[in-house]
PDB file of N, CA and C in Angstrom:
ATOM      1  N   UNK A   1      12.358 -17.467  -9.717  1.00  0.00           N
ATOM      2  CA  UNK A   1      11.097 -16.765  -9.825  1.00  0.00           C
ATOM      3  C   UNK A   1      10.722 -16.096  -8.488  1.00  0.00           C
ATOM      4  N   UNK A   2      11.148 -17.065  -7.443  1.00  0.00           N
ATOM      5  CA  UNK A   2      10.860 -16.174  -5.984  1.00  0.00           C
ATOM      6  C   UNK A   2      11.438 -14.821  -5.533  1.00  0.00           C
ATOM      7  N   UNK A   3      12.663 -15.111  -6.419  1.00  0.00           N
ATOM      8  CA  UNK A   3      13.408 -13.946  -6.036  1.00  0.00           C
ATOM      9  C   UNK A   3      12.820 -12.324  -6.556  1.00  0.00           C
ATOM     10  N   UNK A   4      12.701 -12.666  -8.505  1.00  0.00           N
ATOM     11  CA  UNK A   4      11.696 -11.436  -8.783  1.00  0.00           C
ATOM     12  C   UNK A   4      10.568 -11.097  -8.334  1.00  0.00           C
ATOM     13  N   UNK A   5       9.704 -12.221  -7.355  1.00  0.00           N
ATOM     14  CA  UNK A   5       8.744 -11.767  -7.122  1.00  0.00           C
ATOM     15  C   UNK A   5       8.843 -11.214  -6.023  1.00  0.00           C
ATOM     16  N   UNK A   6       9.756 -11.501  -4.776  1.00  0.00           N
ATOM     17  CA  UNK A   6      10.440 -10.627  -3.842  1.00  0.00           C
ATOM     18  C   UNK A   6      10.802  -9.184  -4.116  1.00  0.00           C
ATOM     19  N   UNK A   7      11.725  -9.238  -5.278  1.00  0.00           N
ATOM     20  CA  UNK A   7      12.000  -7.542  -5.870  1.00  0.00           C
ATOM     21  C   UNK A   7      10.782  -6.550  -6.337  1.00  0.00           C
ATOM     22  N   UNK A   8       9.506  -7.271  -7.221  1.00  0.00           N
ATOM     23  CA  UNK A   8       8.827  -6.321  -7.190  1.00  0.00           C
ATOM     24  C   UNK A   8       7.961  -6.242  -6.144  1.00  0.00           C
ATOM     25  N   UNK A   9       7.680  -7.319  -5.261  1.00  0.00           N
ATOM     26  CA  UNK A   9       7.144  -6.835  -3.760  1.00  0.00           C
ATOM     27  C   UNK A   9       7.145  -5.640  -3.009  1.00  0.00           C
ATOM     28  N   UNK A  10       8.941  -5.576  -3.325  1.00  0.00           N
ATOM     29  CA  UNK A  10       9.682  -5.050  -2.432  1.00  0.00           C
ATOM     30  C   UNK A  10       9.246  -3.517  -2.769  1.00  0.00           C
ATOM     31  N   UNK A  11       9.706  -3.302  -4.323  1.00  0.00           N
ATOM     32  CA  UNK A  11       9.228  -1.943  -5.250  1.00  0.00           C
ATOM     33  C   UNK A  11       7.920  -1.541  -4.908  1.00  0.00           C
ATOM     34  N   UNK A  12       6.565  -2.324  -5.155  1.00  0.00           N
ATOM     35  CA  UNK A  12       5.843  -2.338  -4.689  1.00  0.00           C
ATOM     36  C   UNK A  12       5.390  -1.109  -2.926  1.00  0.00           C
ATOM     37  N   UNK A  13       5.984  -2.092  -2.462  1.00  0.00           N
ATOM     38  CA  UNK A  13       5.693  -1.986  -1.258  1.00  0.00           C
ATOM     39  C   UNK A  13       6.188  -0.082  -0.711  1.00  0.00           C
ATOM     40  N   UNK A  14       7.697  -0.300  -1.413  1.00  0.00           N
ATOM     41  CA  UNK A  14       8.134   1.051  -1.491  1.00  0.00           C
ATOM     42  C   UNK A  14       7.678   2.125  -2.010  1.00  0.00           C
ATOM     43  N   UNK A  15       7.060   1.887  -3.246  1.00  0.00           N
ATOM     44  CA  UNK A  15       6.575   2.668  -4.375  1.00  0.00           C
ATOM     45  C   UNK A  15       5.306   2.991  -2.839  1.00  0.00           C
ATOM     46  N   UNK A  16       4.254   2.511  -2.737  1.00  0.00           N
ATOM     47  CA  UNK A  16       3.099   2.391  -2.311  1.00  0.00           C
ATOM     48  C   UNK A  16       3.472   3.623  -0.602  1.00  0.00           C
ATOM     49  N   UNK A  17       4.328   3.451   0.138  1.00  0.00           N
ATOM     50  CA  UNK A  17       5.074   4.340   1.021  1.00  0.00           C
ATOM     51  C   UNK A  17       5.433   5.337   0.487  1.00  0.00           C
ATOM     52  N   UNK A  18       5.737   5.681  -1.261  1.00  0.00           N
ATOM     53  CA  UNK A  18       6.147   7.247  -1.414  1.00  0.00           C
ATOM     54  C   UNK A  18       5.121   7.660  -1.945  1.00  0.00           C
ATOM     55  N   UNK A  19       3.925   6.991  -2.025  1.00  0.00           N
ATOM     56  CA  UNK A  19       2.943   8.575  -2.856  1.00  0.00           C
ATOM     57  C   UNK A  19       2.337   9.481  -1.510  1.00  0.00           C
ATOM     58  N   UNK A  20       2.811  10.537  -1.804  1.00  0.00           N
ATOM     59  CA  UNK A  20       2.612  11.661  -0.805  1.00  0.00           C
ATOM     60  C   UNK A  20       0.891  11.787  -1.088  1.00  0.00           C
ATOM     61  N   UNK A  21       0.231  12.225   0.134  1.00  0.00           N
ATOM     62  CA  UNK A  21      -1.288  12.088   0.059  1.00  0.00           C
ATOM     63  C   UNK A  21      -1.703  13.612   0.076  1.00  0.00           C
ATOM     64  N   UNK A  22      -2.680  13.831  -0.150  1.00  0.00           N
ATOM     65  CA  UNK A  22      -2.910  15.087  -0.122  1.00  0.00           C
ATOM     66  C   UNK A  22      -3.627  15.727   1.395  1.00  0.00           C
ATOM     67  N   UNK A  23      -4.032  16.693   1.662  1.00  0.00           N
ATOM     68  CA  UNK A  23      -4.983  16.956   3.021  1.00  0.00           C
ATOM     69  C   UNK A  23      -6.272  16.150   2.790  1.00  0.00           C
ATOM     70  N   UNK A  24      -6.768  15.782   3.619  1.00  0.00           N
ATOM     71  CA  UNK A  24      -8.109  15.075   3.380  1.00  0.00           C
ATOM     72  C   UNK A  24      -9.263  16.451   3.947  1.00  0.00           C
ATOM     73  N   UNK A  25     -10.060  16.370   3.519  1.00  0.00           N
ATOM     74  CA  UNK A  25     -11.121  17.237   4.263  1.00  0.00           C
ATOM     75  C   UNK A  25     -11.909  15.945   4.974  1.00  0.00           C
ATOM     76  N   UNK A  26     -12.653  16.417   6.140  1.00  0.00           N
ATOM     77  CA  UNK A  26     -13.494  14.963   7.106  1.00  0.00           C
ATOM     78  C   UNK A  26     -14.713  14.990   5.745  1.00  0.00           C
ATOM     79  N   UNK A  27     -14.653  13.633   5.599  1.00  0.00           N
ATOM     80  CA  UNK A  27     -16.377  13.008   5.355  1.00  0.00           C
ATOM     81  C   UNK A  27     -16.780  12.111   6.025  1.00  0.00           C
ATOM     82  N   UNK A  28     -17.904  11.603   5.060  1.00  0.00           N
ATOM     83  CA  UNK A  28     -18.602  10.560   5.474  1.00  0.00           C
ATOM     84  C   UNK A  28     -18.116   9.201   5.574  1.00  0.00           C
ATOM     85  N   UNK A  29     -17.939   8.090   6.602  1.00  0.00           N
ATOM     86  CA  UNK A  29     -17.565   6.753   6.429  1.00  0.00           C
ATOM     87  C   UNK A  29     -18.610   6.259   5.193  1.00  0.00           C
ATOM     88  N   UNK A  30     -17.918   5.601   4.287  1.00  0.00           N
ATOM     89  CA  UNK A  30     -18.894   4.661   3.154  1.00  0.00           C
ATOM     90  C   UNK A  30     -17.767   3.409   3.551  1.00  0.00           C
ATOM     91  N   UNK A  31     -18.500   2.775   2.725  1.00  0.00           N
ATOM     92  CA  UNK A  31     -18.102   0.952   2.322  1.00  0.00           C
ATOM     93  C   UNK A  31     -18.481   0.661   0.887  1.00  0.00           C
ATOM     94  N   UNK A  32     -17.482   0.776  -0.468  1.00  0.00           N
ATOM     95  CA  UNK A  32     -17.734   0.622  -1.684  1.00  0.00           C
ATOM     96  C   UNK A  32     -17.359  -0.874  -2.057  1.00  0.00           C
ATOM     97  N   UNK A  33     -17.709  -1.665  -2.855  1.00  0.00           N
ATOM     98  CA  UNK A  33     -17.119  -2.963  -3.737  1.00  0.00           C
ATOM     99  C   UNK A  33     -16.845  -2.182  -4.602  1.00  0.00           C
ATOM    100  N   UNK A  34     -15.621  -2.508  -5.378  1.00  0.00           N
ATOM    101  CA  UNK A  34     -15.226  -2.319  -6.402  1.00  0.00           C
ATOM    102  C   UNK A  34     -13.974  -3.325  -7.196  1.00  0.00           C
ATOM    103  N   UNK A  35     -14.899  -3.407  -8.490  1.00  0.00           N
ATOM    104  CA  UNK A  35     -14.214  -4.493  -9.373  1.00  0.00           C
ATOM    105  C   UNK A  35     -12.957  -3.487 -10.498  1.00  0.00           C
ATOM    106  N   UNK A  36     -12.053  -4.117 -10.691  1.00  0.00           N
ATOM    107  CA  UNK A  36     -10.588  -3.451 -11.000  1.00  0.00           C
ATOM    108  C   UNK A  36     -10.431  -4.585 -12.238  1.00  0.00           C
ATOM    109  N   UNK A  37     -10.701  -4.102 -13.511  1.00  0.00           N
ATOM    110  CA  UNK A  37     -10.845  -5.319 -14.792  1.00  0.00           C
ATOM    111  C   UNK A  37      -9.335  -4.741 -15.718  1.00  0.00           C
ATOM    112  N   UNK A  38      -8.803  -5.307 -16.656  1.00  0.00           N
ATOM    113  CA  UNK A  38      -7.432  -5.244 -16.937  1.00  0.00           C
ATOM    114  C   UNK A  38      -6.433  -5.790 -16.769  1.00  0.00           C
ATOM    115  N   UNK A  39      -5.502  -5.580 -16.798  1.00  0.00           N
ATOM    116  CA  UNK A  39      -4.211  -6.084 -16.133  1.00  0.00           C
ATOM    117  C   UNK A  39      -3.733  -5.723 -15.192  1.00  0.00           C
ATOM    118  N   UNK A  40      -4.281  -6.607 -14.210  1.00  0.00           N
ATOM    119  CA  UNK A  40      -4.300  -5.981 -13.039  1.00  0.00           C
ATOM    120  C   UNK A  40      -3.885  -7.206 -11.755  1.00  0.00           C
ATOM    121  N   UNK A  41      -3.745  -8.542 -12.436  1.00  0.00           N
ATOM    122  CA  UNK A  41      -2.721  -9.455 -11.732  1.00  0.00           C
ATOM    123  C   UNK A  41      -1.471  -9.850 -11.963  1.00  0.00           C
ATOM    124  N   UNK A  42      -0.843 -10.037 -11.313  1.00  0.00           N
ATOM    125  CA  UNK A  42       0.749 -10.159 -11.230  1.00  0.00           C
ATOM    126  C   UNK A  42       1.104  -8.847 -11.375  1.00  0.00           C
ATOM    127  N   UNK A  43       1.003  -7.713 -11.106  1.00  0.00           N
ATOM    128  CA  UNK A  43       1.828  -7.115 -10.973  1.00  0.00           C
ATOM    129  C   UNK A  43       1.899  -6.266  -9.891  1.00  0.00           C
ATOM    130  N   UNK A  44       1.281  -6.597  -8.711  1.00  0.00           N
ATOM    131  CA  UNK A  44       1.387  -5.982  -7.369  1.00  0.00           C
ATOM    132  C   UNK A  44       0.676  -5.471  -7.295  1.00  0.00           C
ATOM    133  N   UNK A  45      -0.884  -5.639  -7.731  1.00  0.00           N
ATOM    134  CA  UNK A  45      -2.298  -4.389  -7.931  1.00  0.00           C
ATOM    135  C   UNK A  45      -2.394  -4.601  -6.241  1.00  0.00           C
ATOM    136  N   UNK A  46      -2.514  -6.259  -6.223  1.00  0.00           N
ATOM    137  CA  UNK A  46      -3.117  -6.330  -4.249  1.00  0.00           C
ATOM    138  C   UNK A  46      -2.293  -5.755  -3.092  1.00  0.00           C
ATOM    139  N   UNK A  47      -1.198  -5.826  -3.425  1.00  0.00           N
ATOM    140  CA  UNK A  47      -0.064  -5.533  -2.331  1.00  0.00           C
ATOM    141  C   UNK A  47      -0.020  -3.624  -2.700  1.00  0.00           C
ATOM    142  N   UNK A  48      -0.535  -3.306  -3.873  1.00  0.00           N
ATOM    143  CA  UNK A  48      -0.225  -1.920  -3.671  1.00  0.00           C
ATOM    144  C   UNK A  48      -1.317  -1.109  -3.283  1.00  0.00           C
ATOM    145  N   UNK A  49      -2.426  -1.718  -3.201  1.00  0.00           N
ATOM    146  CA  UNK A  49      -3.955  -1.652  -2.662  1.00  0.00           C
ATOM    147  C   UNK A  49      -3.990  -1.725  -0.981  1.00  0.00           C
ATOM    148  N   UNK A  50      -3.326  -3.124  -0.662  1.00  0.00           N
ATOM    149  CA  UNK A  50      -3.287  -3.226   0.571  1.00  0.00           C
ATOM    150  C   UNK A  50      -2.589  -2.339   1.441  1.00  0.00           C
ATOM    151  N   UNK A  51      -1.354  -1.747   0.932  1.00  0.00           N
ATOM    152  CA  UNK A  51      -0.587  -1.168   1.542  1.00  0.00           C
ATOM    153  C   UNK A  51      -0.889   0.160   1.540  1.00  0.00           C
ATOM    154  N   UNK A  52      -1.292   0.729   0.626  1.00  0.00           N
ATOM    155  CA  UNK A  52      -2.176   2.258   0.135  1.00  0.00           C
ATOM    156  C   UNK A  52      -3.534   2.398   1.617  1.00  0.00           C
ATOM    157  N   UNK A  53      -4.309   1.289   1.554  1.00  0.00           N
ATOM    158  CA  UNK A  53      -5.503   0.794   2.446  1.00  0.00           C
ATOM    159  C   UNK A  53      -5.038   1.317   3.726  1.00  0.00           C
ATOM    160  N   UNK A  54      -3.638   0.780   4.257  1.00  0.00           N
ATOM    161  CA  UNK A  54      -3.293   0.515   5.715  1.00  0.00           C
ATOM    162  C   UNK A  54      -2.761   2.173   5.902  1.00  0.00           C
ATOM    163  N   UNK A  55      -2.382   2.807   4.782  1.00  0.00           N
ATOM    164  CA  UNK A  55      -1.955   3.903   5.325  1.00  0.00           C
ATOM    165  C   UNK A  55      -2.692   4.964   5.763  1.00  0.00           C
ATOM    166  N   UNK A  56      -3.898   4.444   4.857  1.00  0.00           N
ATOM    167  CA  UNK A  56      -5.239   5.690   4.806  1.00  0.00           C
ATOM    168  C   UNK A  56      -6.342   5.155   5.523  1.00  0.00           C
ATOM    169  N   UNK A  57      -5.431   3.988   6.704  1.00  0.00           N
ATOM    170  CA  UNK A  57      -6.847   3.527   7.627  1.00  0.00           C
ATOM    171  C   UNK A  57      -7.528   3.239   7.000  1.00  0.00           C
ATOM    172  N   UNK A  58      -8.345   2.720   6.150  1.00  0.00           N
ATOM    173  CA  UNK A  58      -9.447   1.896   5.827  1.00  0.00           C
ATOM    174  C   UNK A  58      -9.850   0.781   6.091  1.00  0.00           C
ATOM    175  N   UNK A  59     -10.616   0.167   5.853  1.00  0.00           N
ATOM    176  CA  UNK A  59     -10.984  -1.409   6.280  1.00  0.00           C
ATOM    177  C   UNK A  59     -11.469  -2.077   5.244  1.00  0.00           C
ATOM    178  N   UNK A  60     -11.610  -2.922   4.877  1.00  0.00           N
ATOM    179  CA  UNK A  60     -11.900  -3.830   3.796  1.00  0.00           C
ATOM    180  C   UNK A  60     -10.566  -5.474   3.465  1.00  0.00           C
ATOM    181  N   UNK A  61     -10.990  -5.372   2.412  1.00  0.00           N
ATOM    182  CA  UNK A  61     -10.505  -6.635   1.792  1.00  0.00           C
ATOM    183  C   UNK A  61     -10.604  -6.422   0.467  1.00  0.00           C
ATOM    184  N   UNK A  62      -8.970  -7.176  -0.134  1.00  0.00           N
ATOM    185  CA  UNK A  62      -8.594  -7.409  -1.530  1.00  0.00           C
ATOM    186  C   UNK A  62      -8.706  -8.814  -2.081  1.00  0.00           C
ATOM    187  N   UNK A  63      -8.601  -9.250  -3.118  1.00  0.00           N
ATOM    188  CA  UNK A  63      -8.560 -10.510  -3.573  1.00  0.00           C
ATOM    189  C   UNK A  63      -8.337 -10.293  -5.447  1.00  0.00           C
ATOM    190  N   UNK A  64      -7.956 -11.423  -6.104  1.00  0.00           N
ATOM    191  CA  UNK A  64      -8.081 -11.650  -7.072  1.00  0.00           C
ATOM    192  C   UNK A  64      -9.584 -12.924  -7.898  1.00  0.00           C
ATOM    193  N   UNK A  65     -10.139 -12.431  -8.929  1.00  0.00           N
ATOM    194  CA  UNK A  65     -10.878 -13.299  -9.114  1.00  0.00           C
ATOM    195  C   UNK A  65     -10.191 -14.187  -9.870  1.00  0.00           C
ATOM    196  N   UNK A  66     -10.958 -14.970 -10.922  1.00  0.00           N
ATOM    197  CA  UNK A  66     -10.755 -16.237 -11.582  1.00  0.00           C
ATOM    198  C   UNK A  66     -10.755 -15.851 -12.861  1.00  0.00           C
ATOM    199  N   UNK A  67     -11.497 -14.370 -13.482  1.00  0.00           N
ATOM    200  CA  UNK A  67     -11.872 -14.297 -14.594  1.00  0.00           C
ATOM    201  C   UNK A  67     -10.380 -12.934 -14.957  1.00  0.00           C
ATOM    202  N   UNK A  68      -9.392 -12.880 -13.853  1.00  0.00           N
ATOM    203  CA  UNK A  68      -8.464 -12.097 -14.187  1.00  0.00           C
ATOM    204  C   UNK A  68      -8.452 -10.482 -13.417  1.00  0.00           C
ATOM    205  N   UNK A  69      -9.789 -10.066 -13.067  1.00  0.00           N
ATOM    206  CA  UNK A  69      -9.840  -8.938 -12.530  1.00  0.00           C
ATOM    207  C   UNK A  69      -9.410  -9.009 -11.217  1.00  0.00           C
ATOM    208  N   UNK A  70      -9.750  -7.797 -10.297  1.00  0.00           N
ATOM    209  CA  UNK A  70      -9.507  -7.710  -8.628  1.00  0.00           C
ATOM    210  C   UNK A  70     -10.678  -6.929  -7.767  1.00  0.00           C
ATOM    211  N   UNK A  71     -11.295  -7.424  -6.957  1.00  0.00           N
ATOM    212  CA  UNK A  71     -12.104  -7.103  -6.286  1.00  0.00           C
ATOM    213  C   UNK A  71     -11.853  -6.738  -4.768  1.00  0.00           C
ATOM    214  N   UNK A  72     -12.541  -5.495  -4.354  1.00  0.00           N
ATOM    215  CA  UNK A  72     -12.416  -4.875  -3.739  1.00  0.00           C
ATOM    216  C   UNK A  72     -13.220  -5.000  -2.337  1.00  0.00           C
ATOM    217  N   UNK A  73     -13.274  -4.703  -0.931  1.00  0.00           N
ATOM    218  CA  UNK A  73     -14.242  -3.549  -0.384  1.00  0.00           C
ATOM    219  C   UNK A  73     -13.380  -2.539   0.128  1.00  0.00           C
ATOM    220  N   UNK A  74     -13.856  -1.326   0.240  1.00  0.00           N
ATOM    221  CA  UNK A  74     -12.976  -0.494   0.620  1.00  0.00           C
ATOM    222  C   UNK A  74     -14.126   0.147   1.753  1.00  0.00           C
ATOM    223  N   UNK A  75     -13.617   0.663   3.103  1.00  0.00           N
ATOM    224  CA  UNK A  75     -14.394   1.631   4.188  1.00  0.00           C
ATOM    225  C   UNK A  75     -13.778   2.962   5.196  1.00  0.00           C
ATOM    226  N   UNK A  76     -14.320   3.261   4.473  1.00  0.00           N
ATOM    227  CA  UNK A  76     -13.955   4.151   5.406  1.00  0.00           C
ATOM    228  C   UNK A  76     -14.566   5.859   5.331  1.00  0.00           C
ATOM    229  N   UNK A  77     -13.423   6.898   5.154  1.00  0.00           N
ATOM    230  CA  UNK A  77     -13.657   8.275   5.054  1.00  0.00           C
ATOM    231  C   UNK A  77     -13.995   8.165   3.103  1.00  0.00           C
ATOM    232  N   UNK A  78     -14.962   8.461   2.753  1.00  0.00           N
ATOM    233  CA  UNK A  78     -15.211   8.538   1.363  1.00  0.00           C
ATOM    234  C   UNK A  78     -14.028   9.438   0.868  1.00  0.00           C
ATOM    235  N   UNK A  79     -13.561  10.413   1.218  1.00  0.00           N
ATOM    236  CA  UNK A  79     -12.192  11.022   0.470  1.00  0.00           C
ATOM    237  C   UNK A  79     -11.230  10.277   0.034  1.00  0.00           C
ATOM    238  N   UNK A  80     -10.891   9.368   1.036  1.00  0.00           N
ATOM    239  CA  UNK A  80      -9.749   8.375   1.133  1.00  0.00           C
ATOM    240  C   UNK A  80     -10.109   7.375   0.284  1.00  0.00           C
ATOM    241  N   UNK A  81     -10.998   6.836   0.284  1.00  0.00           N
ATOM    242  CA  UNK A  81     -11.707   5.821  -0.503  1.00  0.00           C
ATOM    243  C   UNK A  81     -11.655   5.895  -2.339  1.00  0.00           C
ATOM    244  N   UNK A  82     -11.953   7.143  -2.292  1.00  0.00           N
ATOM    245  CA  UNK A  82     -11.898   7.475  -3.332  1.00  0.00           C
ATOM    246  C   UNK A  82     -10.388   8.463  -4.209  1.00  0.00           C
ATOM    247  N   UNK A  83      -9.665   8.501  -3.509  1.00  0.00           N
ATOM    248  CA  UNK A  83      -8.519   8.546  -3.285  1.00  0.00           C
ATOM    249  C   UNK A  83      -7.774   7.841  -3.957  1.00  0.00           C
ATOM    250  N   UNK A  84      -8.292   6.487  -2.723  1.00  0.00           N
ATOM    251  CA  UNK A  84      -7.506   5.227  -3.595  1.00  0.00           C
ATOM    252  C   UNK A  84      -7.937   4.503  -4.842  1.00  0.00           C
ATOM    253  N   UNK A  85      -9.237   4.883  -5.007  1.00  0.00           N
ATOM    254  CA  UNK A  85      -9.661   4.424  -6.627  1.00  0.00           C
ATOM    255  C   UNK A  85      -9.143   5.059  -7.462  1.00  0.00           C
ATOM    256  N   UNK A  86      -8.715   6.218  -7.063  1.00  0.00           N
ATOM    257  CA  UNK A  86      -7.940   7.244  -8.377  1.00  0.00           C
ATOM    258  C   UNK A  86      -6.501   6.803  -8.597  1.00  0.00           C
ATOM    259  N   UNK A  87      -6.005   6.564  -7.080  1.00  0.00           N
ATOM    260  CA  UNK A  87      -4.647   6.078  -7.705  1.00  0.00           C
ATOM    261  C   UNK A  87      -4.231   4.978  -8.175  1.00  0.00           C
ATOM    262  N   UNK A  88      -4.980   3.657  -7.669  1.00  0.00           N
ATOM    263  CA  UNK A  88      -4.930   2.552  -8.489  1.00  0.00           C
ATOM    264  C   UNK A  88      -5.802   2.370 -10.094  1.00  0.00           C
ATOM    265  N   UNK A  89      -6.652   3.362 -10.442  1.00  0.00           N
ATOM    266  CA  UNK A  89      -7.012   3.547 -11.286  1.00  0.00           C
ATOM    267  C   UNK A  89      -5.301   3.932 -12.852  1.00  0.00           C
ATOM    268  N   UNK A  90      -4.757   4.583 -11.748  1.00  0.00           N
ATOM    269  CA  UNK A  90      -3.943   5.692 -12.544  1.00  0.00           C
ATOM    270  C   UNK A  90      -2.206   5.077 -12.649  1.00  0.00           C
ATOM    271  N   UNK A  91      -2.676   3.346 -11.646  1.00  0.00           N
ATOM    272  CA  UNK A  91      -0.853   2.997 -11.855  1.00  0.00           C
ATOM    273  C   UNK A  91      -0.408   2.698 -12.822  1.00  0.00           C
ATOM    274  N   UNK A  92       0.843   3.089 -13.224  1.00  0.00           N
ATOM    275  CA  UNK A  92       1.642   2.481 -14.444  1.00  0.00           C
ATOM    276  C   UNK A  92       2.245   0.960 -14.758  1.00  0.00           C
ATOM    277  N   UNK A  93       2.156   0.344 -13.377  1.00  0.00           N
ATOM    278  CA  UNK A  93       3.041  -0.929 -13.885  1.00  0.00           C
ATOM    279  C   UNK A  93       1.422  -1.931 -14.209  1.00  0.00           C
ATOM    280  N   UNK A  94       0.148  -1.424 -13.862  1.00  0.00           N
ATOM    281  CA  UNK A  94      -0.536  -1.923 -14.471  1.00  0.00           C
ATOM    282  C   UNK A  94      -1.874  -1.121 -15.006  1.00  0.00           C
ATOM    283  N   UNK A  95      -2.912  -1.824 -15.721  1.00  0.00           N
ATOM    284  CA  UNK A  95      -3.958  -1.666 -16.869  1.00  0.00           C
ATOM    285  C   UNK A  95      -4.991  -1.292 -16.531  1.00  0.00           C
ATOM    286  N   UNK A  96      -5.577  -0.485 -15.727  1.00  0.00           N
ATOM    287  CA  UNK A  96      -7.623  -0.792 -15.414  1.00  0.00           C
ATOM    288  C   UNK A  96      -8.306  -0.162 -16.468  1.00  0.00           C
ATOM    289  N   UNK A  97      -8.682  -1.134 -17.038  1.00  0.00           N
ATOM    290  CA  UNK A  97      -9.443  -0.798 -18.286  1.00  0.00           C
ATOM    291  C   UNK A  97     -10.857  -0.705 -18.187  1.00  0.00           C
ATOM    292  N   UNK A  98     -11.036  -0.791 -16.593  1.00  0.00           N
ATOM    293  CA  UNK A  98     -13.180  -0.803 -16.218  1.00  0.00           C
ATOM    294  C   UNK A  98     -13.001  -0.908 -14.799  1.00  0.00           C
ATOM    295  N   UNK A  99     -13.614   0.101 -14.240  1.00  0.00           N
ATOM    296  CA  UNK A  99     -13.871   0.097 -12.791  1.00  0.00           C
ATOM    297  C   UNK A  99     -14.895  -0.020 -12.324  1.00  0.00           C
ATOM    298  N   UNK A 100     -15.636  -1.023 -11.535  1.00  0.00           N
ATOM    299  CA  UNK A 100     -17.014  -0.848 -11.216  1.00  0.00           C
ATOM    300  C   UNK A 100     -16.979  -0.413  -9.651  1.00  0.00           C
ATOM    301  N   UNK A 101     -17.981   0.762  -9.425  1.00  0.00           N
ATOM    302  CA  UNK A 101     -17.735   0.907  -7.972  1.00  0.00           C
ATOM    303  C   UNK A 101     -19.363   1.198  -7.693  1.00  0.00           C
ATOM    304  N   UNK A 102     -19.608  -0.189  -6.315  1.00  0.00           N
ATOM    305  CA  UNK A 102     -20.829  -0.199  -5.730  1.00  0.00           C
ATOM    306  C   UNK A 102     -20.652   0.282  -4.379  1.00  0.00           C
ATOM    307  N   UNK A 103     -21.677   1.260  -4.165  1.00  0.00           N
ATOM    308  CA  UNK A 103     -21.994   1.752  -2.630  1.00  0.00           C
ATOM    309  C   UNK A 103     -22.496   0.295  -2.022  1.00  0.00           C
ATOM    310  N   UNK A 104     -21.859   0.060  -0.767  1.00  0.00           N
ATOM    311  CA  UNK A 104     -22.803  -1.174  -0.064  1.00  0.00           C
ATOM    312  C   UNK A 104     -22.695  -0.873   1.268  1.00  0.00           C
ATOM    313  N   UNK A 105     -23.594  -1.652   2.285  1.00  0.00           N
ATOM    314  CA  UNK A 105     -23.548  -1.096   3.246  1.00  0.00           C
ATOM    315  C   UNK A 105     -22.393  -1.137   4.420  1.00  0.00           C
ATOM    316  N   UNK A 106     -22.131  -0.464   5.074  1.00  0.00           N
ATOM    317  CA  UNK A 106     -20.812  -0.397   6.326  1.00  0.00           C
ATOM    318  C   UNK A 106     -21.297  -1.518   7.366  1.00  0.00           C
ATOM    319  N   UNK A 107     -19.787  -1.918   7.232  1.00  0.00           N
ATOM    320  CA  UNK A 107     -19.306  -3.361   8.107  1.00  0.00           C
ATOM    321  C   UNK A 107     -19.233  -2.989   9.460  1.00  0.00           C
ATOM    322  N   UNK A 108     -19.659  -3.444  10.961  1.00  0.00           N
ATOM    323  CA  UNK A 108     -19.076  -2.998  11.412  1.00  0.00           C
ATOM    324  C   UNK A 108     -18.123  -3.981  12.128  1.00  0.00           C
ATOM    325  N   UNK A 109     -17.944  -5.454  11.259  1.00  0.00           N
ATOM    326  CA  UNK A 109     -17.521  -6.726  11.770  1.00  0.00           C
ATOM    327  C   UNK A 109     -15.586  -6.082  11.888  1.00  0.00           C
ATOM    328  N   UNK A 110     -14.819  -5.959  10.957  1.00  0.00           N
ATOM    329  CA  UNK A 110     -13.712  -5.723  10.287  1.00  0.00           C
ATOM    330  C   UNK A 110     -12.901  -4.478  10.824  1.00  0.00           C
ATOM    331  N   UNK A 111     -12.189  -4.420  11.652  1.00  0.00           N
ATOM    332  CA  UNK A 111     -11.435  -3.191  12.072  1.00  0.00           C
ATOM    333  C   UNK A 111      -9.394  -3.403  11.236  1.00  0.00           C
ATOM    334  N   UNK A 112      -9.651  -4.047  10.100  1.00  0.00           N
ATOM    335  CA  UNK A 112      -8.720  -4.003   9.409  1.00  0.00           C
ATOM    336  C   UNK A 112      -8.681  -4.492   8.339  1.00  0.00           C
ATOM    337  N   UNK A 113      -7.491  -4.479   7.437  1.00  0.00           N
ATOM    338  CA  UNK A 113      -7.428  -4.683   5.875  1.00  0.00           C
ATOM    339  C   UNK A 113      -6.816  -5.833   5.837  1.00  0.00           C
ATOM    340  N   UNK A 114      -7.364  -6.830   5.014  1.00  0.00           N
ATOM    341  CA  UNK A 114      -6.419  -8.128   4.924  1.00  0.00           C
ATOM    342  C   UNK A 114      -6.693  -8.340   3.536  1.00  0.00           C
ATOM    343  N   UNK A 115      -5.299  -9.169   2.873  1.00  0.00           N
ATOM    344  CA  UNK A 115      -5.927  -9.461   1.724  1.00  0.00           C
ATOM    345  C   UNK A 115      -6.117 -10.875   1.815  1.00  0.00           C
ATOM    346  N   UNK A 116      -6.901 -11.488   0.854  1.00  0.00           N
ATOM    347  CA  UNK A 116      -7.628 -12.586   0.702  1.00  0.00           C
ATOM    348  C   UNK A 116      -7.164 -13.842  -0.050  1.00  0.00           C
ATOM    349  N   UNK A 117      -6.755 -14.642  -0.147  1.00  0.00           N
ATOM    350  CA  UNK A 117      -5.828 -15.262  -0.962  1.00  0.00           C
ATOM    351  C   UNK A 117      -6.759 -16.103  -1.697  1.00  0.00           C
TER     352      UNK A 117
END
């Protein structure tokens, strides 16, 4: 079992390094929560979040809840931010069947992305 979960890590991780990004135009720094409902554990939602996060500089934190979904904060340039809600909205190896996204206020504790175990 360690081993497949190594391989799609790995895919994961790769997959998450080839989506080409588009130009950003500058905005505004925000800080959103956002809940990710579906099928959206076990199949690399956090690791492809996290790794998406680190490329586009953001700050926040990932985690999984209890009731099956994945919760979010995301900070940064609102383009990017929202960026990444579109593309994890839009992955194939998994489901978001409800996105909730709350404006909250900017951290200024956190100068990086970790996920949360």
């Amino acid at each position: 079992m360690k081993a497949l979960k190594r391989l799609r890590d790995d895919y994961v991780i790769w997959h998450a390094n080839n989506i080409n990004f588009p130009e950003f135009d500058s905005s505004n720094v925000v800080r959103k929560k956002v809940i990710f409902s579906g099928r959206v554990q076990k199949v690399g939602f956090r690791l492809e979040l996290f790794t998406l996060s680190k490329r586009l500089k953001l700050t926040g934190w990932v985690k999984n809840l209890e009731d099956g979904s994945v919760v979010a904060e995301l900070q940064g340039e609102e383009t990017k931010v929202d960026f990444l809600i579109k593309s994890m909205k839009s992955l194939k190896r998994a489901s978001v069947k409800k996105c909730d996204v709350i404006n909250i206020p900017i951290s200024r504790d956190r100068e990086d992305f970790i996920i949360v175990r």
